[in-house]
PDB file of N, CA and C in Angstrom:
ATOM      1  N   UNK A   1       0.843  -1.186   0.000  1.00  0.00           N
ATOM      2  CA  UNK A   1       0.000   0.000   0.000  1.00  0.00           C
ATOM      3  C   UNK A   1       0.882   1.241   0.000  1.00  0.00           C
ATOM      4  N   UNK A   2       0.335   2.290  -0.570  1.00  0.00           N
ATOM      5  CA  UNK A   2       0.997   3.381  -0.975  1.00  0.00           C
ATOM      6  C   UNK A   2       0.852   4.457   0.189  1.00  0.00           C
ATOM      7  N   UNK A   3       1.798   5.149   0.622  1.00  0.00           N
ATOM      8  CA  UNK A   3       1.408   5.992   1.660  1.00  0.00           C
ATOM      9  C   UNK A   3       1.669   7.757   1.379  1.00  0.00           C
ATOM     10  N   UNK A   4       0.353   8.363   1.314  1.00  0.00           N
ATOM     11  CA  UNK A   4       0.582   9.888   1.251  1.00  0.00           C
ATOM     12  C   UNK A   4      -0.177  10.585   2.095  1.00  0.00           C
ATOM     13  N   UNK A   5      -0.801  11.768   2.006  1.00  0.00           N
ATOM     14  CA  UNK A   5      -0.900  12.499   2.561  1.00  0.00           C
ATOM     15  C   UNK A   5      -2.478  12.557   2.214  1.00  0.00           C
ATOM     16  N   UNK A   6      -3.227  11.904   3.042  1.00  0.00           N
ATOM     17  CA  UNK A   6      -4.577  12.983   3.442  1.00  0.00           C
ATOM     18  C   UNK A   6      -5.221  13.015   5.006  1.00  0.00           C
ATOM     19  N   UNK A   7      -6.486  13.837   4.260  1.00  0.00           N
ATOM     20  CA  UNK A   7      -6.707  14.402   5.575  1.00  0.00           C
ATOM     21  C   UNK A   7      -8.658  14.801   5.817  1.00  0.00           C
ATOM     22  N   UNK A   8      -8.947  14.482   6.841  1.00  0.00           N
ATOM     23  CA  UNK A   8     -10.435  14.892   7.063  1.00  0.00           C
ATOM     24  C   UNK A   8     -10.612  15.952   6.827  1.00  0.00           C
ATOM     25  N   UNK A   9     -12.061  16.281   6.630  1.00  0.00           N
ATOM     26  CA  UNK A   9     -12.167  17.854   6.611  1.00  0.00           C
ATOM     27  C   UNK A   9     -13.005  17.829   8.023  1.00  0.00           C
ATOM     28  N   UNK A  10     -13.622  18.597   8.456  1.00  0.00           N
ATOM     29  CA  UNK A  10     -14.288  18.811   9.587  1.00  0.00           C
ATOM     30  C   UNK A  10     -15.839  18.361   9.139  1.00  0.00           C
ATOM     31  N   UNK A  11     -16.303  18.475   7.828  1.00  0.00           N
ATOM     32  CA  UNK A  11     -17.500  18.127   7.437  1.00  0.00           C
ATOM     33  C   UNK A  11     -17.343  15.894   7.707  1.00  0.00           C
ATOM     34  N   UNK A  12     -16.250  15.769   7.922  1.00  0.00           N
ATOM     35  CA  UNK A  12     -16.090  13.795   7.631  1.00  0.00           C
ATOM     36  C   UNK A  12     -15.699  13.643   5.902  1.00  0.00           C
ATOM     37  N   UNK A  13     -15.271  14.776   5.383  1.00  0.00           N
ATOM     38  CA  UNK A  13     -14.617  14.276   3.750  1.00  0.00           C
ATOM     39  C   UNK A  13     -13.868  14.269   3.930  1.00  0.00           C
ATOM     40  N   UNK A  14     -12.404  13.250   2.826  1.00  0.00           N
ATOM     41  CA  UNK A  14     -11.446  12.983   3.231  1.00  0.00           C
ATOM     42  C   UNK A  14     -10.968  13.913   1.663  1.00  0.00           C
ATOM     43  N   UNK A  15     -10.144  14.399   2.101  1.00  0.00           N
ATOM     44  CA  UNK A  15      -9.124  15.360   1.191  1.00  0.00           C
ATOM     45  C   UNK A  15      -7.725  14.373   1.086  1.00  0.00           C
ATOM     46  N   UNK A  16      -7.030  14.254  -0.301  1.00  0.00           N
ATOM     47  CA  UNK A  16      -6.240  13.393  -0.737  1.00  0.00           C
ATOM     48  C   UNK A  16      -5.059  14.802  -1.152  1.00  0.00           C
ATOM     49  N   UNK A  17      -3.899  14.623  -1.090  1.00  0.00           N
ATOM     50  CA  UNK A  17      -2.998  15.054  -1.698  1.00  0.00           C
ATOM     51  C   UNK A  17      -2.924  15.089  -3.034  1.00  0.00           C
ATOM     52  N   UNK A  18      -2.479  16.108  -3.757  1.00  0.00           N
ATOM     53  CA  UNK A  18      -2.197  16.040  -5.018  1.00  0.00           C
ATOM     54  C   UNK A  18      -1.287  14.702  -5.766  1.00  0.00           C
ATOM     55  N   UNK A  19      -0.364  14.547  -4.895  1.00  0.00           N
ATOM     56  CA  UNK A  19       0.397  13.189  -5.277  1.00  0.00           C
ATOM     57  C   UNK A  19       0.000  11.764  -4.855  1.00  0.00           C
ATOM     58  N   UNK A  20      -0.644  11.998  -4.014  1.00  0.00           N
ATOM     59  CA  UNK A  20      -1.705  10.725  -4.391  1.00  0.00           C
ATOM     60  C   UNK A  20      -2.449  10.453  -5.443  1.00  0.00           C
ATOM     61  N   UNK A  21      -3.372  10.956  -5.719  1.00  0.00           N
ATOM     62  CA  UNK A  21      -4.169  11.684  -7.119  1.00  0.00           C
ATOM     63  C   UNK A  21      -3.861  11.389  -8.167  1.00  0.00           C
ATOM     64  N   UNK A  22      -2.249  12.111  -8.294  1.00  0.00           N
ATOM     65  CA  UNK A  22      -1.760  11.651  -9.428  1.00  0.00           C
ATOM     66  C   UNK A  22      -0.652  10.472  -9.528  1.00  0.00           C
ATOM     67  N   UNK A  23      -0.581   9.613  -8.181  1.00  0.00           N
ATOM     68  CA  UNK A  23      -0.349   8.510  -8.564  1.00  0.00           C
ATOM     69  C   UNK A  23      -1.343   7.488  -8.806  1.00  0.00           C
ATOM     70  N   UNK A  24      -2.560   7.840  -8.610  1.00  0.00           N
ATOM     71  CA  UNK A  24      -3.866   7.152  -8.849  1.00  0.00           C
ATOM     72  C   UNK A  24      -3.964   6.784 -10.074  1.00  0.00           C
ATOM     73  N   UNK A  25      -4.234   8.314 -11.071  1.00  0.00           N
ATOM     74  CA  UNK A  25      -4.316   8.018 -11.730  1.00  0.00           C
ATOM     75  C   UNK A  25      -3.012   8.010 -13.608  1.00  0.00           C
ATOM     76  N   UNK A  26      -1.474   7.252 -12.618  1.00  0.00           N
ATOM     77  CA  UNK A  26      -0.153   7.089 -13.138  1.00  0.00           C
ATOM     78  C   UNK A  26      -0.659   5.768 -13.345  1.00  0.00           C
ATOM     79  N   UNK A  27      -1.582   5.258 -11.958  1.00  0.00           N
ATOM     80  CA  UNK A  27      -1.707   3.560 -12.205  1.00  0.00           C
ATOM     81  C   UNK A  27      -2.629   3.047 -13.272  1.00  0.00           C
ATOM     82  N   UNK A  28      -3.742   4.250 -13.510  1.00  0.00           N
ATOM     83  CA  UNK A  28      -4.650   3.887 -14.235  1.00  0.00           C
ATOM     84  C   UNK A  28      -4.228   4.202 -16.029  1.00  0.00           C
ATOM     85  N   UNK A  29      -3.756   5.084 -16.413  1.00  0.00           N
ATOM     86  CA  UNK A  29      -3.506   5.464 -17.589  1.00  0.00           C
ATOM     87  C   UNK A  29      -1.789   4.619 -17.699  1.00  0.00           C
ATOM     88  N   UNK A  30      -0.916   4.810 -17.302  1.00  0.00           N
ATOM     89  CA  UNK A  30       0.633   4.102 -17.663  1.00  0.00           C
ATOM     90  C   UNK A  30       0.318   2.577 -17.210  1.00  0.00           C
ATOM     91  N   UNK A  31      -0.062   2.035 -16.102  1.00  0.00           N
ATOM     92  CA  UNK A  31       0.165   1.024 -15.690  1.00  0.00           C
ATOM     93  C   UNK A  31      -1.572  -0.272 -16.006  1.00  0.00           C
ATOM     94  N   UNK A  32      -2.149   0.638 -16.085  1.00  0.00           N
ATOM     95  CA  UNK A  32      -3.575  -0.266 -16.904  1.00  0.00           C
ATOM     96  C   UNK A  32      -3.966  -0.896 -16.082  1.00  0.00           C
ATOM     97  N   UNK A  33      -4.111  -0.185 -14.721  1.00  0.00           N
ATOM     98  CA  UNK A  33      -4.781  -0.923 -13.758  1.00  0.00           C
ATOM     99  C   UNK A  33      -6.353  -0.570 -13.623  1.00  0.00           C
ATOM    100  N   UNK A  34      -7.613  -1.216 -13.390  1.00  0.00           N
ATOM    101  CA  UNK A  34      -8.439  -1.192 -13.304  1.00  0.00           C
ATOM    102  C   UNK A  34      -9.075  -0.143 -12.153  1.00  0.00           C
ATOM    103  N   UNK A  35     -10.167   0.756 -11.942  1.00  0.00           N
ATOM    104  CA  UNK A  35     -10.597   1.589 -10.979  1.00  0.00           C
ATOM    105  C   UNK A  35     -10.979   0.860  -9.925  1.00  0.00           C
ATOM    106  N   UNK A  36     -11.282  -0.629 -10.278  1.00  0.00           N
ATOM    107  CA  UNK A  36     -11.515  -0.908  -8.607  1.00  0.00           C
ATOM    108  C   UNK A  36     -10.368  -1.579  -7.745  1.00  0.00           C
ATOM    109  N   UNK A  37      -9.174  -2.034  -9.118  1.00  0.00           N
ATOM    110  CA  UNK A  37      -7.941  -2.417  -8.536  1.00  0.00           C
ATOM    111  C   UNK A  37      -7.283  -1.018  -7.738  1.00  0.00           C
ATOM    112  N   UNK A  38      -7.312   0.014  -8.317  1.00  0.00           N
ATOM    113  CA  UNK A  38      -6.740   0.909  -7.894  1.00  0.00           C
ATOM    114  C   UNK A  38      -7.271   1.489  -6.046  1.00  0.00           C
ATOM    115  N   UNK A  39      -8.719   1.196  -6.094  1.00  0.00           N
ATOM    116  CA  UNK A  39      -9.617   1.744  -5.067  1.00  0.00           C
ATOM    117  C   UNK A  39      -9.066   0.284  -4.053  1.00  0.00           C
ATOM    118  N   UNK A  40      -8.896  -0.867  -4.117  1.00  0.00           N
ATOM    119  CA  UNK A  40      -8.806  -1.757  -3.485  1.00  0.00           C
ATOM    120  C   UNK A  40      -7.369  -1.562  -2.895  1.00  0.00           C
ATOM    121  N   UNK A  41      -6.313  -1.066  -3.679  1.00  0.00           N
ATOM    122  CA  UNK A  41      -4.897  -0.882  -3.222  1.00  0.00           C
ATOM    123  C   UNK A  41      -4.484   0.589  -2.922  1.00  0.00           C
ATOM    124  N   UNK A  42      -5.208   1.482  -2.790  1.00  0.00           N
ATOM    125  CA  UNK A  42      -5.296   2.701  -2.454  1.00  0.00           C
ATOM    126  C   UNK A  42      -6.013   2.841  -1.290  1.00  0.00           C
ATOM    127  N   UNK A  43      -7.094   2.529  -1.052  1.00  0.00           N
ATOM    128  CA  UNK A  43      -8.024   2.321   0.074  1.00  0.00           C
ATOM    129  C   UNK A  43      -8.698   3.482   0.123  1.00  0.00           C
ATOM    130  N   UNK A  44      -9.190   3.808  -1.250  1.00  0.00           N
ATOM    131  CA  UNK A  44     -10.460   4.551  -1.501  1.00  0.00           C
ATOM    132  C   UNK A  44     -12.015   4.001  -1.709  1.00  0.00           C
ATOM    133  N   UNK A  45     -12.878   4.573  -0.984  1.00  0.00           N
ATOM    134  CA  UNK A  45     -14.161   3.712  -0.749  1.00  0.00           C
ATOM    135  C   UNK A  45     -14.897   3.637  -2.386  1.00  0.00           C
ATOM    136  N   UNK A  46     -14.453   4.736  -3.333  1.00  0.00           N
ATOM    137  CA  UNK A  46     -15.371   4.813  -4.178  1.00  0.00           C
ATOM    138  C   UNK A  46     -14.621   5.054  -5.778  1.00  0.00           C
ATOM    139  N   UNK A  47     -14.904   4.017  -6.801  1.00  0.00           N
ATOM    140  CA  UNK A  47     -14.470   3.953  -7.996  1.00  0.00           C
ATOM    141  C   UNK A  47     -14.644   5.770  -8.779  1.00  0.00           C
ATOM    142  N   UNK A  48     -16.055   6.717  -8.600  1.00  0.00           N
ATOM    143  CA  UNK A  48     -15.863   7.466  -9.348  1.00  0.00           C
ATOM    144  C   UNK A  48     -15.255   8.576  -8.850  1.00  0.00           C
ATOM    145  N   UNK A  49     -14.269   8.139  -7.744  1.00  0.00           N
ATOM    146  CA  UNK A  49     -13.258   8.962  -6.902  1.00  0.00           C
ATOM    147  C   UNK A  49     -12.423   9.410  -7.852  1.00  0.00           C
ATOM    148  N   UNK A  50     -11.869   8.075  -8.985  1.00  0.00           N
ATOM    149  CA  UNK A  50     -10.742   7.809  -9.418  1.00  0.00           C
ATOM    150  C   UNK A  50     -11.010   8.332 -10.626  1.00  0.00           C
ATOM    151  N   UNK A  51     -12.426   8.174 -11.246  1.00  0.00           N
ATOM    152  CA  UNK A  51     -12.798   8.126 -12.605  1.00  0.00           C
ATOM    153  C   UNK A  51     -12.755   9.522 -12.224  1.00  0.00           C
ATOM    154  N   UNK A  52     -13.311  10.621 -11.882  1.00  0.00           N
ATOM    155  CA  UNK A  52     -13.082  11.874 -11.800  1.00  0.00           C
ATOM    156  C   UNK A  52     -11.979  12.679 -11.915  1.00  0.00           C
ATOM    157  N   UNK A  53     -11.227  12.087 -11.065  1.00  0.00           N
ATOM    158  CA  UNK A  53      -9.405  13.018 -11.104  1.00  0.00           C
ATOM    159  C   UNK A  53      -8.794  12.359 -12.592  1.00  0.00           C
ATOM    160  N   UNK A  54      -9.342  11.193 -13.134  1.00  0.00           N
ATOM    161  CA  UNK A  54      -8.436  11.277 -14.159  1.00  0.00           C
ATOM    162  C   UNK A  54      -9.277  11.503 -15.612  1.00  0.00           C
ATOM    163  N   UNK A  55     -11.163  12.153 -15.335  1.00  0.00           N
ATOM    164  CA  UNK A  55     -11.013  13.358 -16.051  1.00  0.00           C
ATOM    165  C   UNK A  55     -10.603  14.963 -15.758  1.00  0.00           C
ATOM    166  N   UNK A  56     -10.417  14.985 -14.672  1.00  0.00           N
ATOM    167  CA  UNK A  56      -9.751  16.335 -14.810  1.00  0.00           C
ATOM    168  C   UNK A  56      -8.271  16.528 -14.650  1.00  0.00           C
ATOM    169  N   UNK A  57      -7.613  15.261 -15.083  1.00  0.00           N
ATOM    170  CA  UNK A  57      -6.066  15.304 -15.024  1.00  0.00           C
ATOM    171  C   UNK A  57      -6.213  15.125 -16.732  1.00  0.00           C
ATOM    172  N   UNK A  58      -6.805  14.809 -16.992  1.00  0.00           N
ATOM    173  CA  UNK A  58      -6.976  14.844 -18.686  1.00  0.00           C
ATOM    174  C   UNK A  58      -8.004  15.941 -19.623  1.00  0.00           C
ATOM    175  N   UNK A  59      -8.390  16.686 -18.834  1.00  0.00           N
ATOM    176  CA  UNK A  59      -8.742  18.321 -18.794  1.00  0.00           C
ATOM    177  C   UNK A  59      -7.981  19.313 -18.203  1.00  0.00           C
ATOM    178  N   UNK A  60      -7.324  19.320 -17.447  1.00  0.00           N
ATOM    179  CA  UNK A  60      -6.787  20.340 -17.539  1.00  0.00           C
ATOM    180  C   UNK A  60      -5.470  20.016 -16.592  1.00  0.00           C
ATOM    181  N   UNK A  61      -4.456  18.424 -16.997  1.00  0.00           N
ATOM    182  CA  UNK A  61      -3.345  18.307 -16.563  1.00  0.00           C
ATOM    183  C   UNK A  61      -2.858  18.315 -14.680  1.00  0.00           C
ATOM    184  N   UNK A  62      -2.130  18.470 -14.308  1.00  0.00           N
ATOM    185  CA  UNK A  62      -1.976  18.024 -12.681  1.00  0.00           C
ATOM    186  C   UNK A  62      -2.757  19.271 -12.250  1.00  0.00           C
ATOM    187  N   UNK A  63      -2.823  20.477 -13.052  1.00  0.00           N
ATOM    188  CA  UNK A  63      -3.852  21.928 -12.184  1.00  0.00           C
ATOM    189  C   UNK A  63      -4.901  21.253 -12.079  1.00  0.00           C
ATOM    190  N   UNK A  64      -5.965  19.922 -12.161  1.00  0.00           N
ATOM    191  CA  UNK A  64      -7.001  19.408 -12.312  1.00  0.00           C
ATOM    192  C   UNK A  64      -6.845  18.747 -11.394  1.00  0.00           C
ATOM    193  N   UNK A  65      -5.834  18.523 -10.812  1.00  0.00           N
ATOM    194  CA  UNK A  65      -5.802  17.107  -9.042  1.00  0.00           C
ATOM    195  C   UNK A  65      -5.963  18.317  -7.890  1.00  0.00           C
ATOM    196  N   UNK A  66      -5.476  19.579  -8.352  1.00  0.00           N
ATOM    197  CA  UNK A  66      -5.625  19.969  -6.752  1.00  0.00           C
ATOM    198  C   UNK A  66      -6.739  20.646  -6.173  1.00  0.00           C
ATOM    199  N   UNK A  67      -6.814  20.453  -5.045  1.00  0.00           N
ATOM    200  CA  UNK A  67      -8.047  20.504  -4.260  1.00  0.00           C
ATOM    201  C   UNK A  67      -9.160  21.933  -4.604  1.00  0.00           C
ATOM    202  N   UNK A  68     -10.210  21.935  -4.813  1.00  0.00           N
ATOM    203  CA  UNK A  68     -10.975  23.037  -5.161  1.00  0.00           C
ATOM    204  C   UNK A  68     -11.863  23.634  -4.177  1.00  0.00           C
ATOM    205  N   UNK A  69     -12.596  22.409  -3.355  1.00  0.00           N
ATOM    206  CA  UNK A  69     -13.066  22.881  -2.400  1.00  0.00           C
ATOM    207  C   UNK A  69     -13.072  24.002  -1.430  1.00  0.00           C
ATOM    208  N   UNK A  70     -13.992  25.154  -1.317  1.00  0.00           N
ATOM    209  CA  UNK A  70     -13.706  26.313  -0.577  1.00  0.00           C
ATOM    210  C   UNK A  70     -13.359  27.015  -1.512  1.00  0.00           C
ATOM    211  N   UNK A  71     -12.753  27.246  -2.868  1.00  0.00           N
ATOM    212  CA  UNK A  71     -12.503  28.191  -3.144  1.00  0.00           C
ATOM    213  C   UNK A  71     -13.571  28.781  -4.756  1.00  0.00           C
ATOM    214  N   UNK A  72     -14.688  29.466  -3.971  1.00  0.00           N
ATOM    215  CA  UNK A  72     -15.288  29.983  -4.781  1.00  0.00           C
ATOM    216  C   UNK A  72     -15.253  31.419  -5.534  1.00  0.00           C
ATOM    217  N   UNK A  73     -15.435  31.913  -6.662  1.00  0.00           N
ATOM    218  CA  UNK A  73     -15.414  33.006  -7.619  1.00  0.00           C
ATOM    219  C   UNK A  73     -16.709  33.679  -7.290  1.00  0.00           C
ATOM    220  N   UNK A  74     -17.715  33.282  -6.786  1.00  0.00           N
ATOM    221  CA  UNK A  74     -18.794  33.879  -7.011  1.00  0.00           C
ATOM    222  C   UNK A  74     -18.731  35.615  -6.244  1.00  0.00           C
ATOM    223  N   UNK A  75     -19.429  36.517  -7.154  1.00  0.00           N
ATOM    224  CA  UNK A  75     -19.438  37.541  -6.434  1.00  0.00           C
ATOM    225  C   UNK A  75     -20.265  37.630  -5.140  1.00  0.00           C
ATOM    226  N   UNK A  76     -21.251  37.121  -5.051  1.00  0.00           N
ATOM    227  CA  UNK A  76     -22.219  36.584  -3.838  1.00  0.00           C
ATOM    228  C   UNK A  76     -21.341  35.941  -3.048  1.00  0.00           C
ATOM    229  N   UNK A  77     -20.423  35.579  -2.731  1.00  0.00           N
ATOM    230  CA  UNK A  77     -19.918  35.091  -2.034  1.00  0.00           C
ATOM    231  C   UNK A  77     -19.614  35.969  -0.523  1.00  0.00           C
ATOM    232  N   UNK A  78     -19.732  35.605   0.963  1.00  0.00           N
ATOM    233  CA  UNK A  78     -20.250  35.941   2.419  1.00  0.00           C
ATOM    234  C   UNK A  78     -21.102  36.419   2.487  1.00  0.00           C
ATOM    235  N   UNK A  79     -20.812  38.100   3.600  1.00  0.00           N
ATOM    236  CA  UNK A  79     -21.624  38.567   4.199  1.00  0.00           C
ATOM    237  C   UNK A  79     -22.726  39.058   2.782  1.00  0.00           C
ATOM    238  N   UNK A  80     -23.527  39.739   3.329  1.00  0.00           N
ATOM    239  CA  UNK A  80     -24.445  41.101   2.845  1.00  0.00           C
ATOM    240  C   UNK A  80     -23.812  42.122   2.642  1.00  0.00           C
ATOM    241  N   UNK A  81     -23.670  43.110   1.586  1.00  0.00           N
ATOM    242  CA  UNK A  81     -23.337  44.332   1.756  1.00  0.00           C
ATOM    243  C   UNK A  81     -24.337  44.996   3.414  1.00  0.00           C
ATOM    244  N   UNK A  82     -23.306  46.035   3.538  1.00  0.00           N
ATOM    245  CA  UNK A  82     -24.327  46.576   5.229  1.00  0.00           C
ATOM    246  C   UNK A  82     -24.209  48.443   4.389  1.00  0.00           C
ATOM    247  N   UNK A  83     -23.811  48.263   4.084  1.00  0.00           N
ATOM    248  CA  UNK A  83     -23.552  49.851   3.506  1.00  0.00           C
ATOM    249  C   UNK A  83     -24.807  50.076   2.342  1.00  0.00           C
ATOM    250  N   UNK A  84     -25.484  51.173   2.583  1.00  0.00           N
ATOM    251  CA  UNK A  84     -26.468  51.576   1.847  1.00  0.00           C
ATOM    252  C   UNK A  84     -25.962  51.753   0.467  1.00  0.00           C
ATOM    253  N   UNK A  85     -27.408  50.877  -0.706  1.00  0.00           N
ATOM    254  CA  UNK A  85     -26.945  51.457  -2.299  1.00  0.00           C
ATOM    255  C   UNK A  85     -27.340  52.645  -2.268  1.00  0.00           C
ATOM    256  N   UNK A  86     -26.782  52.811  -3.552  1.00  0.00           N
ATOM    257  CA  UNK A  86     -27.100  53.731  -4.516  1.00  0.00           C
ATOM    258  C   UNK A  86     -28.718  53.826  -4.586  1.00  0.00           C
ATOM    259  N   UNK A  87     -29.156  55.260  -4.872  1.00  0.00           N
ATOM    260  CA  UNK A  87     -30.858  55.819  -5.301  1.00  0.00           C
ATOM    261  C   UNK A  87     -30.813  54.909  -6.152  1.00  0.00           C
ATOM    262  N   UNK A  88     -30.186  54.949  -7.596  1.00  0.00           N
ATOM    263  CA  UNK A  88     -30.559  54.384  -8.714  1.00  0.00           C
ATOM    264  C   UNK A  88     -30.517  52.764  -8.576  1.00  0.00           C
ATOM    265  N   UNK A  89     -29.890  52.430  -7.480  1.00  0.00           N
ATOM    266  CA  UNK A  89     -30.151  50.332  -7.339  1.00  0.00           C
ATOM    267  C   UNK A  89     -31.221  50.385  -6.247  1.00  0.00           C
ATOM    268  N   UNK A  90     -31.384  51.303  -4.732  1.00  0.00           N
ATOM    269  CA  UNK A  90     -32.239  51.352  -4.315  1.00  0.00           C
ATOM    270  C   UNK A  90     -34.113  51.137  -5.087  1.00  0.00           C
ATOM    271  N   UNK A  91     -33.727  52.229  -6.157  1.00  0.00           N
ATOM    272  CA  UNK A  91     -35.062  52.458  -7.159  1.00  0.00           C
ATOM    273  C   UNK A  91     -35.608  51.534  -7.867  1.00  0.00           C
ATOM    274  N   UNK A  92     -33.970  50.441  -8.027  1.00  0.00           N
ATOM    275  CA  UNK A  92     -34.458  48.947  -9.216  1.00  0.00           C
ATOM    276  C   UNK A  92     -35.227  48.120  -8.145  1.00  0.00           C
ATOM    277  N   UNK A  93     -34.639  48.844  -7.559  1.00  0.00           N
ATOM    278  CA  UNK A  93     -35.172  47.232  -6.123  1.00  0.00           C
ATOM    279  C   UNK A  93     -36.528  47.412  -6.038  1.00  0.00           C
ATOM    280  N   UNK A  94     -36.743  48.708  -5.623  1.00  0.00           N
ATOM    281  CA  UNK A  94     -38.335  49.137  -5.623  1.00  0.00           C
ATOM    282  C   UNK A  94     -39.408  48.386  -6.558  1.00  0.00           C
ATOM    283  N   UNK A  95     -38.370  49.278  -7.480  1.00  0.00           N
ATOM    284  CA  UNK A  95     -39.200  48.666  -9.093  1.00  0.00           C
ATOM    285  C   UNK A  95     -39.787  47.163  -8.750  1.00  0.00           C
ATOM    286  N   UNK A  96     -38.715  46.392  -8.657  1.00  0.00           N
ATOM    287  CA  UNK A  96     -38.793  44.938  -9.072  1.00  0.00           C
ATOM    288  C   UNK A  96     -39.889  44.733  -7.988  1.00  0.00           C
ATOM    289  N   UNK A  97     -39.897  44.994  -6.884  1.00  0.00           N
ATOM    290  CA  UNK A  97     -40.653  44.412  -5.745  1.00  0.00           C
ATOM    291  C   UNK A  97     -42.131  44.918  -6.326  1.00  0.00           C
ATOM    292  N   UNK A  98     -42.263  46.161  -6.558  1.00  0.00           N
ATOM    293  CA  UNK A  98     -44.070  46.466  -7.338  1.00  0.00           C
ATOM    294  C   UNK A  98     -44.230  46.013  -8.299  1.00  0.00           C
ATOM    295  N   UNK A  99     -43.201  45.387  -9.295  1.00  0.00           N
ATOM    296  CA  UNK A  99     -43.350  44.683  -9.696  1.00  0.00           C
ATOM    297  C   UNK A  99     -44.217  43.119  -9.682  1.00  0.00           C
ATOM    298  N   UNK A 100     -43.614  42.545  -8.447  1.00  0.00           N
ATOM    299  CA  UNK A 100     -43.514  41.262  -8.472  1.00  0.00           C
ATOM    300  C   UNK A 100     -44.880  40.668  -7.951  1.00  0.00           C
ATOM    301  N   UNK A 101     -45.123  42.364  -7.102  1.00  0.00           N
ATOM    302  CA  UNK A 101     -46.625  41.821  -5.956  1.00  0.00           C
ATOM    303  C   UNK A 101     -47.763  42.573  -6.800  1.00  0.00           C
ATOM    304  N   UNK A 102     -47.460  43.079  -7.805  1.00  0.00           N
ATOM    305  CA  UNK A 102     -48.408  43.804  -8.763  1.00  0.00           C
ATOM    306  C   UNK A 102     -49.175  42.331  -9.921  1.00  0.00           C
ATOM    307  N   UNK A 103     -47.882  41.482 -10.172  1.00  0.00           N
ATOM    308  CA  UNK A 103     -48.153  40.088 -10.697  1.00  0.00           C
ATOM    309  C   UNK A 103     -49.060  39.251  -9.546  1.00  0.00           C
ATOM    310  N   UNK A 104     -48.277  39.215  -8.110  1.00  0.00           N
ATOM    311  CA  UNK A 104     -48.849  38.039  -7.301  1.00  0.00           C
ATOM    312  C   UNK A 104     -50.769  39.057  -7.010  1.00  0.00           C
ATOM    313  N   UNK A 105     -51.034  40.088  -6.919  1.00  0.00           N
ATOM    314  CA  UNK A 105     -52.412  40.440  -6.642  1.00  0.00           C
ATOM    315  C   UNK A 105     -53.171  40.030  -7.918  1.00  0.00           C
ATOM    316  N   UNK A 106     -52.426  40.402  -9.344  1.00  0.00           N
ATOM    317  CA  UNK A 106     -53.644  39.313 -10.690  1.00  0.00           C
ATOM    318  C   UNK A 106     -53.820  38.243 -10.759  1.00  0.00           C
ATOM    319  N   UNK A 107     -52.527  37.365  -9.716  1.00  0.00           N
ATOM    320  CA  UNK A 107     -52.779  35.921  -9.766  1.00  0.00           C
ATOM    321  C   UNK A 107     -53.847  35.415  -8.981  1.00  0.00           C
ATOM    322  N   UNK A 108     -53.916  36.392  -7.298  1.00  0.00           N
ATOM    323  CA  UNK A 108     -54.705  35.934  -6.707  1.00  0.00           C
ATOM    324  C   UNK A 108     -56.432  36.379  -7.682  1.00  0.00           C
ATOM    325  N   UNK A 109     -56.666  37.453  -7.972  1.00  0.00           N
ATOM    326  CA  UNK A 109     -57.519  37.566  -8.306  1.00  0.00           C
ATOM    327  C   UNK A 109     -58.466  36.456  -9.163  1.00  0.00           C
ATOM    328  N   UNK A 110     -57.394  35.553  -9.941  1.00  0.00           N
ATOM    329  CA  UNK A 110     -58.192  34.944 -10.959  1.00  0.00           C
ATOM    330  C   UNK A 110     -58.423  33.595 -10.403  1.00  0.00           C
TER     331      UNK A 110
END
């Protein structure tokens, strides 16, 4: 058995090292070992563990093994703004809301 580096997360997921990963999947593409041979001698619980990292080691090379989790782009991303908008986004907001309950009073009506 092969020994590297992982680690729990606090949620109970287990986070694998990059060089694990990509000796995973060294065994599967160079050495033609099977996903459940690999999961059986790795001591990973789950075949599309394996099938995954070695499509994204074959999308987008070893930048595709390392860990992604936590790191999101989204602009929504934490708190709330706390600082007052702008009149003119204040005004959309308005808008949209007489909007929305101007629709929900014709719905009830009918």
């Amino acid at each position: 058995m092969f020994m590297f580096e992982t680690k729990q997360t606090p949620k109970g997921k287990t986070t694998y090292s990059v060089e694990f990963k990509w000796r995973a999947v060294q065994m599967y593409i160079e050495e033609g070992w099977g996903y459940k041979r690999i999961c059986q001698e790795l001591g990973i619980p789950c075949t599309k563990t394996i099938r995954l990292w070695v499509k994204r080691y074959h999308e987008h090379g070893l930048k595709g093994l390392e860990e992604r989790r936590g790191t999101s782009k989204s602009p929504f991303k934490g708190r709330p703004r706390k600082k007052e908008c702008s009149l003119e986004e204040e005004n959309r907001r308005l808008k949209a809301e007489n909007d929305y309950l101007k629709k929900l009073r014709e719905l009830a009506r009918r």
